[in-house]
C-alpha atoms as a PDB file:
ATOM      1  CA  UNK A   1       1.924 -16.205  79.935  1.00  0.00           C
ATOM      2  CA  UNK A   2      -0.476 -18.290  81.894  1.00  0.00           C
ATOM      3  CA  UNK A   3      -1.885 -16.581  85.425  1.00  0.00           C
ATOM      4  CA  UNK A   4      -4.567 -17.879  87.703  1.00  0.00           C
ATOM      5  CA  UNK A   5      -7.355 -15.551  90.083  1.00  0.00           C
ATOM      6  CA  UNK A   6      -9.151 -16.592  93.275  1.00  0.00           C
ATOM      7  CA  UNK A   7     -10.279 -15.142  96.580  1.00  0.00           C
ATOM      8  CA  UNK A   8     -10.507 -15.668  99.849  1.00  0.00           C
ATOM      9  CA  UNK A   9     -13.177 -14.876 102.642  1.00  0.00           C
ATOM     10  CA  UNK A  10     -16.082 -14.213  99.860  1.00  0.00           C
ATOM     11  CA  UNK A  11     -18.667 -15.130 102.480  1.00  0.00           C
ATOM     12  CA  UNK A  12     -17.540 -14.521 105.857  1.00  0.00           C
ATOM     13  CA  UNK A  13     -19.010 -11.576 108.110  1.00  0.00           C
ATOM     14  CA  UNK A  14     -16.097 -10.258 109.813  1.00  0.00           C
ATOM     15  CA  UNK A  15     -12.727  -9.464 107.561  1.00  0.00           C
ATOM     16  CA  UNK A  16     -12.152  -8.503 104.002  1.00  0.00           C
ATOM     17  CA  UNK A  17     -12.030 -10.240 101.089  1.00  0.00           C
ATOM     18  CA  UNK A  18      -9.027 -10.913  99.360  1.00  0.00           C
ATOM     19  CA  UNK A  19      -8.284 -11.559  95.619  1.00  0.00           C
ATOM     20  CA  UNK A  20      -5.221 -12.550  94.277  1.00  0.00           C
ATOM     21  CA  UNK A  21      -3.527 -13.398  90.825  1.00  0.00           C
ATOM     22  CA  UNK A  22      -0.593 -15.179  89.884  1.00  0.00           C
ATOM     23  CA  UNK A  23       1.844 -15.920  86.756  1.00  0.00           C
ATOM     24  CA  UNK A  24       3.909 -18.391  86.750  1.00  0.00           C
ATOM     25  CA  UNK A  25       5.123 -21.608  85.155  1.00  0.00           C
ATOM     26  CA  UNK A  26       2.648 -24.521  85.718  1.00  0.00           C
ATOM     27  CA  UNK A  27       5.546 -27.095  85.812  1.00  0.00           C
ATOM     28  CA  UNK A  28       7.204 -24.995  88.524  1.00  0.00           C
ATOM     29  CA  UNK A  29       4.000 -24.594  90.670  1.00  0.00           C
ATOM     30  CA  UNK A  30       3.247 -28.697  90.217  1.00  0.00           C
ATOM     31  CA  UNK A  31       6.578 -29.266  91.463  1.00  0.00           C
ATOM     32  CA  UNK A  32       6.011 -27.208  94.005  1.00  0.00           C
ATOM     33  CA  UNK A  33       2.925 -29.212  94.768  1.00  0.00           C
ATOM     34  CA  UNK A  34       0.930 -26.218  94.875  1.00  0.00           C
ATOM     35  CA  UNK A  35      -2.996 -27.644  95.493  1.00  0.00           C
ATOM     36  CA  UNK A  36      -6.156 -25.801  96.848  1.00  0.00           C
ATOM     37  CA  UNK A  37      -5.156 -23.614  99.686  1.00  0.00           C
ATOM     38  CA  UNK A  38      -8.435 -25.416 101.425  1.00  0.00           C
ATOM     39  CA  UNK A  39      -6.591 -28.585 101.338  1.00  0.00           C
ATOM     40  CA  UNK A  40      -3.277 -27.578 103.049  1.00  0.00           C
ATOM     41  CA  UNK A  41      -2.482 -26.585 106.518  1.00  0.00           C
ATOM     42  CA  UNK A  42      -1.682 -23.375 107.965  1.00  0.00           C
ATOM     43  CA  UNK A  43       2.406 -23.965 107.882  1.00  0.00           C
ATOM     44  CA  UNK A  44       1.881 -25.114 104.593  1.00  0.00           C
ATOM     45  CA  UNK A  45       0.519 -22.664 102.983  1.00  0.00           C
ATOM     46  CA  UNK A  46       2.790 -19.764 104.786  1.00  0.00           C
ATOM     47  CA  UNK A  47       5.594 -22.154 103.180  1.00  0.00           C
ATOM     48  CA  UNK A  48       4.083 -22.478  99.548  1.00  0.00           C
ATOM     49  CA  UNK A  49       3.423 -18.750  99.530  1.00  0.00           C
ATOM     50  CA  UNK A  50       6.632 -17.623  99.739  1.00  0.00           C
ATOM     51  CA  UNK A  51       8.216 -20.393  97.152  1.00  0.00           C
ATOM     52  CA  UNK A  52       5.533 -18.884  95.175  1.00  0.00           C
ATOM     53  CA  UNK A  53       6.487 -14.879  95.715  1.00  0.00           C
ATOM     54  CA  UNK A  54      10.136 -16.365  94.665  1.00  0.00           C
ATOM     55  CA  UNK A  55       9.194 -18.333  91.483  1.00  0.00           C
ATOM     56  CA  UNK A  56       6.125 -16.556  90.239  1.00  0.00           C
ATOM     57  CA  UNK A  57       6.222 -13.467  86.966  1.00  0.00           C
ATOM     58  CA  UNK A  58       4.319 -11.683  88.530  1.00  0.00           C
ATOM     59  CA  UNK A  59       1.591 -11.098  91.476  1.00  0.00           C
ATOM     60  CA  UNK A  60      -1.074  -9.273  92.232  1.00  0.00           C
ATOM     61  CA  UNK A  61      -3.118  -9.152  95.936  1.00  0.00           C
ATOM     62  CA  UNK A  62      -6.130  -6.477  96.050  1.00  0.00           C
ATOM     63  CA  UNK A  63      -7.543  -6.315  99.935  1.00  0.00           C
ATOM     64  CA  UNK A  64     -11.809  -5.471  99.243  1.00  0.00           C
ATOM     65  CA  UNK A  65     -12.302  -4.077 102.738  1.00  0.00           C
ATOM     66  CA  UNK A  66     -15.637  -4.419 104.524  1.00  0.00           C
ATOM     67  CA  UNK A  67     -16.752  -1.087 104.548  1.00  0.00           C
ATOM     68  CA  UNK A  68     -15.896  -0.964 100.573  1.00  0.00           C
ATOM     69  CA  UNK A  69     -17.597  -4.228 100.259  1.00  0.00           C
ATOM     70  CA  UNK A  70     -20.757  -2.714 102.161  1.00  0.00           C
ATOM     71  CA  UNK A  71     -20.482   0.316  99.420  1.00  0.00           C
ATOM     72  CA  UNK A  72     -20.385  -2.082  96.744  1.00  0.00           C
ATOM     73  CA  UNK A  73     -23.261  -4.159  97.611  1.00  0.00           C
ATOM     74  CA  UNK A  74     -25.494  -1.095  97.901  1.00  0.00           C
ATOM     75  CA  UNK A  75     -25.168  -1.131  93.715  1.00  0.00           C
ATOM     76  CA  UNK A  76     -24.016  -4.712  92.757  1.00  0.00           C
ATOM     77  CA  UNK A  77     -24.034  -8.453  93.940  1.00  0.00           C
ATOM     78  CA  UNK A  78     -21.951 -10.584  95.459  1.00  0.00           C
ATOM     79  CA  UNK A  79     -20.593 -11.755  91.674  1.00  0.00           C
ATOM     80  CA  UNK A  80     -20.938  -8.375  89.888  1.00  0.00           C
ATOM     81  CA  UNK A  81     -18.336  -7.341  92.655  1.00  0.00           C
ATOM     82  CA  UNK A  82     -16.299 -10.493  91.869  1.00  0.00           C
ATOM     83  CA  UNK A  83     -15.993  -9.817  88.167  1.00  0.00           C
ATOM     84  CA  UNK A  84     -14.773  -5.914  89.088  1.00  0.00           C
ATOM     85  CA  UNK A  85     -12.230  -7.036  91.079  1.00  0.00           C
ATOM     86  CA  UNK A  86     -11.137 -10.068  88.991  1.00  0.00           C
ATOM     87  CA  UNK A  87     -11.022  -7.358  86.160  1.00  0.00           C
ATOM     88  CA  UNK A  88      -8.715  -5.381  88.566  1.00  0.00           C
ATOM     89  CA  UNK A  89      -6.011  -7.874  88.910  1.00  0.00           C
ATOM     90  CA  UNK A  90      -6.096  -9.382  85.430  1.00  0.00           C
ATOM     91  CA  UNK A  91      -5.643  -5.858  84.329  1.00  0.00           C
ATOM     92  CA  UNK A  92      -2.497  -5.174  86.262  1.00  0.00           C
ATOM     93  CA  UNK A  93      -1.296  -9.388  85.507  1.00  0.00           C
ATOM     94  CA  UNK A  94      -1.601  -8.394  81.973  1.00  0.00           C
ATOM     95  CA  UNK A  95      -1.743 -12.563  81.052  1.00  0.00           C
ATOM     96  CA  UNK A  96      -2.761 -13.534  77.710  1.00  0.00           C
ATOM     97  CA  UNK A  97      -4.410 -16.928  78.816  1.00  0.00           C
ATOM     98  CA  UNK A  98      -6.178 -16.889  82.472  1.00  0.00           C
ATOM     99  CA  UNK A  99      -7.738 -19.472  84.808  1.00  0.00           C
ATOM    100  CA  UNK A 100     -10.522 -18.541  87.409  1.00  0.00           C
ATOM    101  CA  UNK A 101     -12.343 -20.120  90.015  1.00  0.00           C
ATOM    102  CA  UNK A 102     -15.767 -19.123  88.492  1.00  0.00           C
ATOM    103  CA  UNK A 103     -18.199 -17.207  91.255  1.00  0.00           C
ATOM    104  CA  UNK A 104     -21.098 -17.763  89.027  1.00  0.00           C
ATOM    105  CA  UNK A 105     -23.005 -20.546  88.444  1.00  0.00           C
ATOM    106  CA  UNK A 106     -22.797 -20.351  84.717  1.00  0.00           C
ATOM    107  CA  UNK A 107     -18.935 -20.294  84.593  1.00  0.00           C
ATOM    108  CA  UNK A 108     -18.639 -18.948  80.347  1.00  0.00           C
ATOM    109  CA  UNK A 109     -20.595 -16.042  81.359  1.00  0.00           C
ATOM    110  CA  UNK A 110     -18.467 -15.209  84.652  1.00  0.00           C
ATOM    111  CA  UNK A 111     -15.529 -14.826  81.993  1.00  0.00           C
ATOM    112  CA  UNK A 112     -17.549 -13.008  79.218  1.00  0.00           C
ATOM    113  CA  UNK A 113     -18.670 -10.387  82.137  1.00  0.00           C
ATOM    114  CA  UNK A 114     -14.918 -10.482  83.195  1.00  0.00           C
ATOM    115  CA  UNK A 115     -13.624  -9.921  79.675  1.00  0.00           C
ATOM    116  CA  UNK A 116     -16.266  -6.927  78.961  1.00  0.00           C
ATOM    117  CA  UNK A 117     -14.657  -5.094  82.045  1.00  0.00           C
ATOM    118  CA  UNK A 118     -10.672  -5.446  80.120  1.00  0.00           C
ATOM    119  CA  UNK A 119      -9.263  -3.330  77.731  1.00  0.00           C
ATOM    120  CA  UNK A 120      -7.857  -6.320  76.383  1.00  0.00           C
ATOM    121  CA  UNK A 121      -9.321  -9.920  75.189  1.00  0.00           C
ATOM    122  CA  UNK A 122      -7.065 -12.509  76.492  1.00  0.00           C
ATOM    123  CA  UNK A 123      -8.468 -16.139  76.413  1.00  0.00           C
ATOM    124  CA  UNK A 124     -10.210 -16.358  80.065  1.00  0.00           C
ATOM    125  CA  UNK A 125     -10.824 -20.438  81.001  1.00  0.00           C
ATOM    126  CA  UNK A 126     -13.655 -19.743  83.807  1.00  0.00           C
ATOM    127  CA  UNK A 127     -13.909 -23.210  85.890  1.00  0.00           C
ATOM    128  CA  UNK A 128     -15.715 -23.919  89.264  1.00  0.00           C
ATOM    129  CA  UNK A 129     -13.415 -25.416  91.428  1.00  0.00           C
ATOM    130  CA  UNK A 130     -10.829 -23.749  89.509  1.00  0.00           C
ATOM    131  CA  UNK A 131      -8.509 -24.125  92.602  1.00  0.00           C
ATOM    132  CA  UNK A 132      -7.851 -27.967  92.492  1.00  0.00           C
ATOM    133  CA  UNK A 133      -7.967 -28.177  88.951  1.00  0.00           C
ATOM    134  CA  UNK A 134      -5.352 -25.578  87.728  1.00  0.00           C
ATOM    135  CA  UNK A 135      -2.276 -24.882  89.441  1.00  0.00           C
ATOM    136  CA  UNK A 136      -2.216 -21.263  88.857  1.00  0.00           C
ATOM    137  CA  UNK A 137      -5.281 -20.526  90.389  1.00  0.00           C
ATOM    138  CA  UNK A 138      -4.156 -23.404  93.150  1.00  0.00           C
ATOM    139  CA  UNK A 139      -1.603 -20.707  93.486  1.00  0.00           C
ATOM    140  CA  UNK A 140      -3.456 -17.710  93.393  1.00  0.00           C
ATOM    141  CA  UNK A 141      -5.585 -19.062  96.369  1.00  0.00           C
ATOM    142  CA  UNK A 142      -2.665 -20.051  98.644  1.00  0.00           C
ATOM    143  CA  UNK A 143      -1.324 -16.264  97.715  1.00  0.00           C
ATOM    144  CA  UNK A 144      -4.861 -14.900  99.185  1.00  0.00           C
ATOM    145  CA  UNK A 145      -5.831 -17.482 101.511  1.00  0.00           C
ATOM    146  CA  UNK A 146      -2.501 -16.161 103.313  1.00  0.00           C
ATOM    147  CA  UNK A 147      -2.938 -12.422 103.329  1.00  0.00           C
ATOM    148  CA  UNK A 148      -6.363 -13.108 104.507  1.00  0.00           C
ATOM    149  CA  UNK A 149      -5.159 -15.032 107.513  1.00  0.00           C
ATOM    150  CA  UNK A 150      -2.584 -12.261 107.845  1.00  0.00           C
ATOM    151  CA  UNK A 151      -5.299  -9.605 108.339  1.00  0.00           C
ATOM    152  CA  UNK A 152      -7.406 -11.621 110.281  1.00  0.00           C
ATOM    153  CA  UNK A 153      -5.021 -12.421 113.206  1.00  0.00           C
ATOM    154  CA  UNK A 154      -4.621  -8.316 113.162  1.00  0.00           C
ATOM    155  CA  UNK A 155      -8.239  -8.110 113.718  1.00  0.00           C
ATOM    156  CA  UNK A 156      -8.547 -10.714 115.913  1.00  0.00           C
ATOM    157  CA  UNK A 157      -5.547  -8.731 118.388  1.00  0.00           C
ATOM    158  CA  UNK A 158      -7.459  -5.778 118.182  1.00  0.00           C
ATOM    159  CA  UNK A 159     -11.301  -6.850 118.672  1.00  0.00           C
ATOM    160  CA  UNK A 160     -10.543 -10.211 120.324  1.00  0.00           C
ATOM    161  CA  UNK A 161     -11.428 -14.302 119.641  1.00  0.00           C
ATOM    162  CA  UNK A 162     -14.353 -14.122 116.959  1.00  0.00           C
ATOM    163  CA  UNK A 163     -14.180 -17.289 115.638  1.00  0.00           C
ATOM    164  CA  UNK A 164     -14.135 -17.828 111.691  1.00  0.00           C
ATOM    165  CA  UNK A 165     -15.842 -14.884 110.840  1.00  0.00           C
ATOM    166  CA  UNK A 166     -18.463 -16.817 109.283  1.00  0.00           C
ATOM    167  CA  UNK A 167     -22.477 -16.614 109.716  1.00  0.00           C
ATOM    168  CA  UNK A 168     -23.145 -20.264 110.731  1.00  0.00           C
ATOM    169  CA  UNK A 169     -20.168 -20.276 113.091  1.00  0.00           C
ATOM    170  CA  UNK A 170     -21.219 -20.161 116.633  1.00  0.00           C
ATOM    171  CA  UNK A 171     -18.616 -18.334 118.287  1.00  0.00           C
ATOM    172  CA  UNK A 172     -18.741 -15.392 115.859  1.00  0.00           C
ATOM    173  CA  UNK A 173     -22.594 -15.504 116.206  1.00  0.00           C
ATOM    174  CA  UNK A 174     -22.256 -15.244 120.274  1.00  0.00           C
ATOM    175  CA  UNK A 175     -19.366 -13.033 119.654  1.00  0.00           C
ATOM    176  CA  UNK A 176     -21.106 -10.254 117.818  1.00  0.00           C
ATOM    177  CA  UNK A 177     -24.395 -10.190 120.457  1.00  0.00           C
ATOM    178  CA  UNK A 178     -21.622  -9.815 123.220  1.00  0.00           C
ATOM    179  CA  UNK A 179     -20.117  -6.928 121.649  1.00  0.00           C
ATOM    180  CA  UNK A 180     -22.910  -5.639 120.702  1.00  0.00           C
ATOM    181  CA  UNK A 181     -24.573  -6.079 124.323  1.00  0.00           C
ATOM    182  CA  UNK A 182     -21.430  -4.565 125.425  1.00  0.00           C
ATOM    183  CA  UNK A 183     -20.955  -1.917 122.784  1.00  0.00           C
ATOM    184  CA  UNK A 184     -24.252  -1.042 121.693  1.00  0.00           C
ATOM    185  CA  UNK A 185     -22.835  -0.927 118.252  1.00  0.00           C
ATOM    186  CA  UNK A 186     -21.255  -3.879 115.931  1.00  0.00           C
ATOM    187  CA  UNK A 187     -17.563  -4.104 116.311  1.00  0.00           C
ATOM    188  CA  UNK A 188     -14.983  -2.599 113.550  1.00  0.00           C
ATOM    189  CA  UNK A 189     -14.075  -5.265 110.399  1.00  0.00           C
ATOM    190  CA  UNK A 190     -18.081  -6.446 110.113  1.00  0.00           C
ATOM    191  CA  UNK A 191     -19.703  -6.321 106.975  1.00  0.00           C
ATOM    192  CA  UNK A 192     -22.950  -4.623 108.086  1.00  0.00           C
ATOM    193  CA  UNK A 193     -24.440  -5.387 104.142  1.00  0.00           C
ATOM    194  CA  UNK A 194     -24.382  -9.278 105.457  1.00  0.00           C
ATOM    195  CA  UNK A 195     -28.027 -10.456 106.639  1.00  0.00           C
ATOM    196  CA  UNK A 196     -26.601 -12.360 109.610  1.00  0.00           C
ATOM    197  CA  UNK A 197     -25.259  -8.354 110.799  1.00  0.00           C
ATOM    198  CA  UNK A 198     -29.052  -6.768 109.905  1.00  0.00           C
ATOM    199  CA  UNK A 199     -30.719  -9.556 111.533  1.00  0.00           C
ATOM    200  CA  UNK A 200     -28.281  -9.473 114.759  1.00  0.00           C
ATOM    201  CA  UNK A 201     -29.055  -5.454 114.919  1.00  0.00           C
ATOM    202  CA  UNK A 202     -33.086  -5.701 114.341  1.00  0.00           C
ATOM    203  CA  UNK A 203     -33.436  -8.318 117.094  1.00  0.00           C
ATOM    204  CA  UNK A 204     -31.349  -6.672 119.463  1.00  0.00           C
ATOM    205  CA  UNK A 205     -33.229  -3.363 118.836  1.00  0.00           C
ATOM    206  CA  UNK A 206     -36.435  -4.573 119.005  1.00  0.00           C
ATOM    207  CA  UNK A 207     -34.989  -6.152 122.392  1.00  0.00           C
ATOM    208  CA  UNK A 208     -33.865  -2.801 123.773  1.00  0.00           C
ATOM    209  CA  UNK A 209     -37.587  -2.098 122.665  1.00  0.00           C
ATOM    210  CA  UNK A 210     -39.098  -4.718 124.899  1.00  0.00           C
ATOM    211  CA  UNK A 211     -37.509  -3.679 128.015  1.00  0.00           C
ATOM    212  CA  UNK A 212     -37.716  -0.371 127.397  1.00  0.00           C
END
């Protein structure tokens, strides 16, 4: 049985990150016309996710909130967090081949660190863009890519309009100083581990500092 892992939201600020797996026959999931969830739109990829939940062997979806990600990076990296929680879900997929959108840079030793967190050896095919090469991980990311956005409309109800979420994105950038102005604290959902959070909190201190 063939499965495919990939995430979504590895590098924004605000949200979690979500990693999903899927099984499922790759001549199902071409005619599907499963591709990178990157590639589709929105309705798209709400449609293609639930064809997939219909069609698929098996699925697994593990949400890495921000707070756990924070906890995380106090001990690991970015990737050494990856190939836990890629471990995670090939453990409960069980798959004896699997496809991955590698996080590292060298992609064979993404998989061996992968395969030395298993209790099992199945044959791990560790790609960068993984997503538009493989339908099972093209799967996989439309699966988390979904959930994400899922989550992310919650948070955006309960915090307000933030943006993407990501560090370069001007809107969250204004939108964290405003709640923090506002709050004097950064607002729930933030990954305070990320250096655009630190460096948001050290120059509004050392404002507060100034006109104190």
């Amino acid at each position: 049985m063939a499965c495919g892992v990939d995430e979504a939201g590895r590098g924004p600020v605000i949200g979690p990150m979500v990693v999903a797996g899927v099984c499922a026959s790759r001549e199902v999931l071409e005619n599907l016309g499963v591709r990178d969830s990157k590639k589709l739109s929105p309705k798209r990829r709400e449609f293609l996710a639930g064809e997939i939940k219909k069609i698929a062997d098996s699925i697994a979806i593990r949400v890495v909130e921000p707070e756990e990600i924070d906890e995380m990076r106090e001990r690991m990296t970015i990737n050494e967090m990856e190939v836990r929680i890629f471990a995670e879900i090939i453990s409960k997929l069980g798959g004896e081949v699997i496809y991955l959108d590698a996080a590292d840079v060298n992609e064979e030793r993404f998989a061996d660190k992968i395969i030395a967190n298993l209790s099992y050896s199945p044959r791990i095919i560790s790609k960068h863009k993984a997503d538009d090469i493989y339908p099972e991980v093209s799967a996989a990311s439309i699966i988390a890519k979904v959930e994400r956005d899922k989550i992310i409309r919650r948070i955006a109800e309960e915090i307000g309009d933030f943006g993407s979420g990501y560090p370069a994105d001007e809107r969250t950038k204004e939108f964290l100083k405003s709640y923090y102005e506002k709050h004097g604290e950064l607002p729930p959902h933030v990954r305070r581990s990320w250096k655009s959070a630190k460096r948001l909190l050290r120059s509004e201190k050392q404002r507060s500092l100034d006109s104190f």
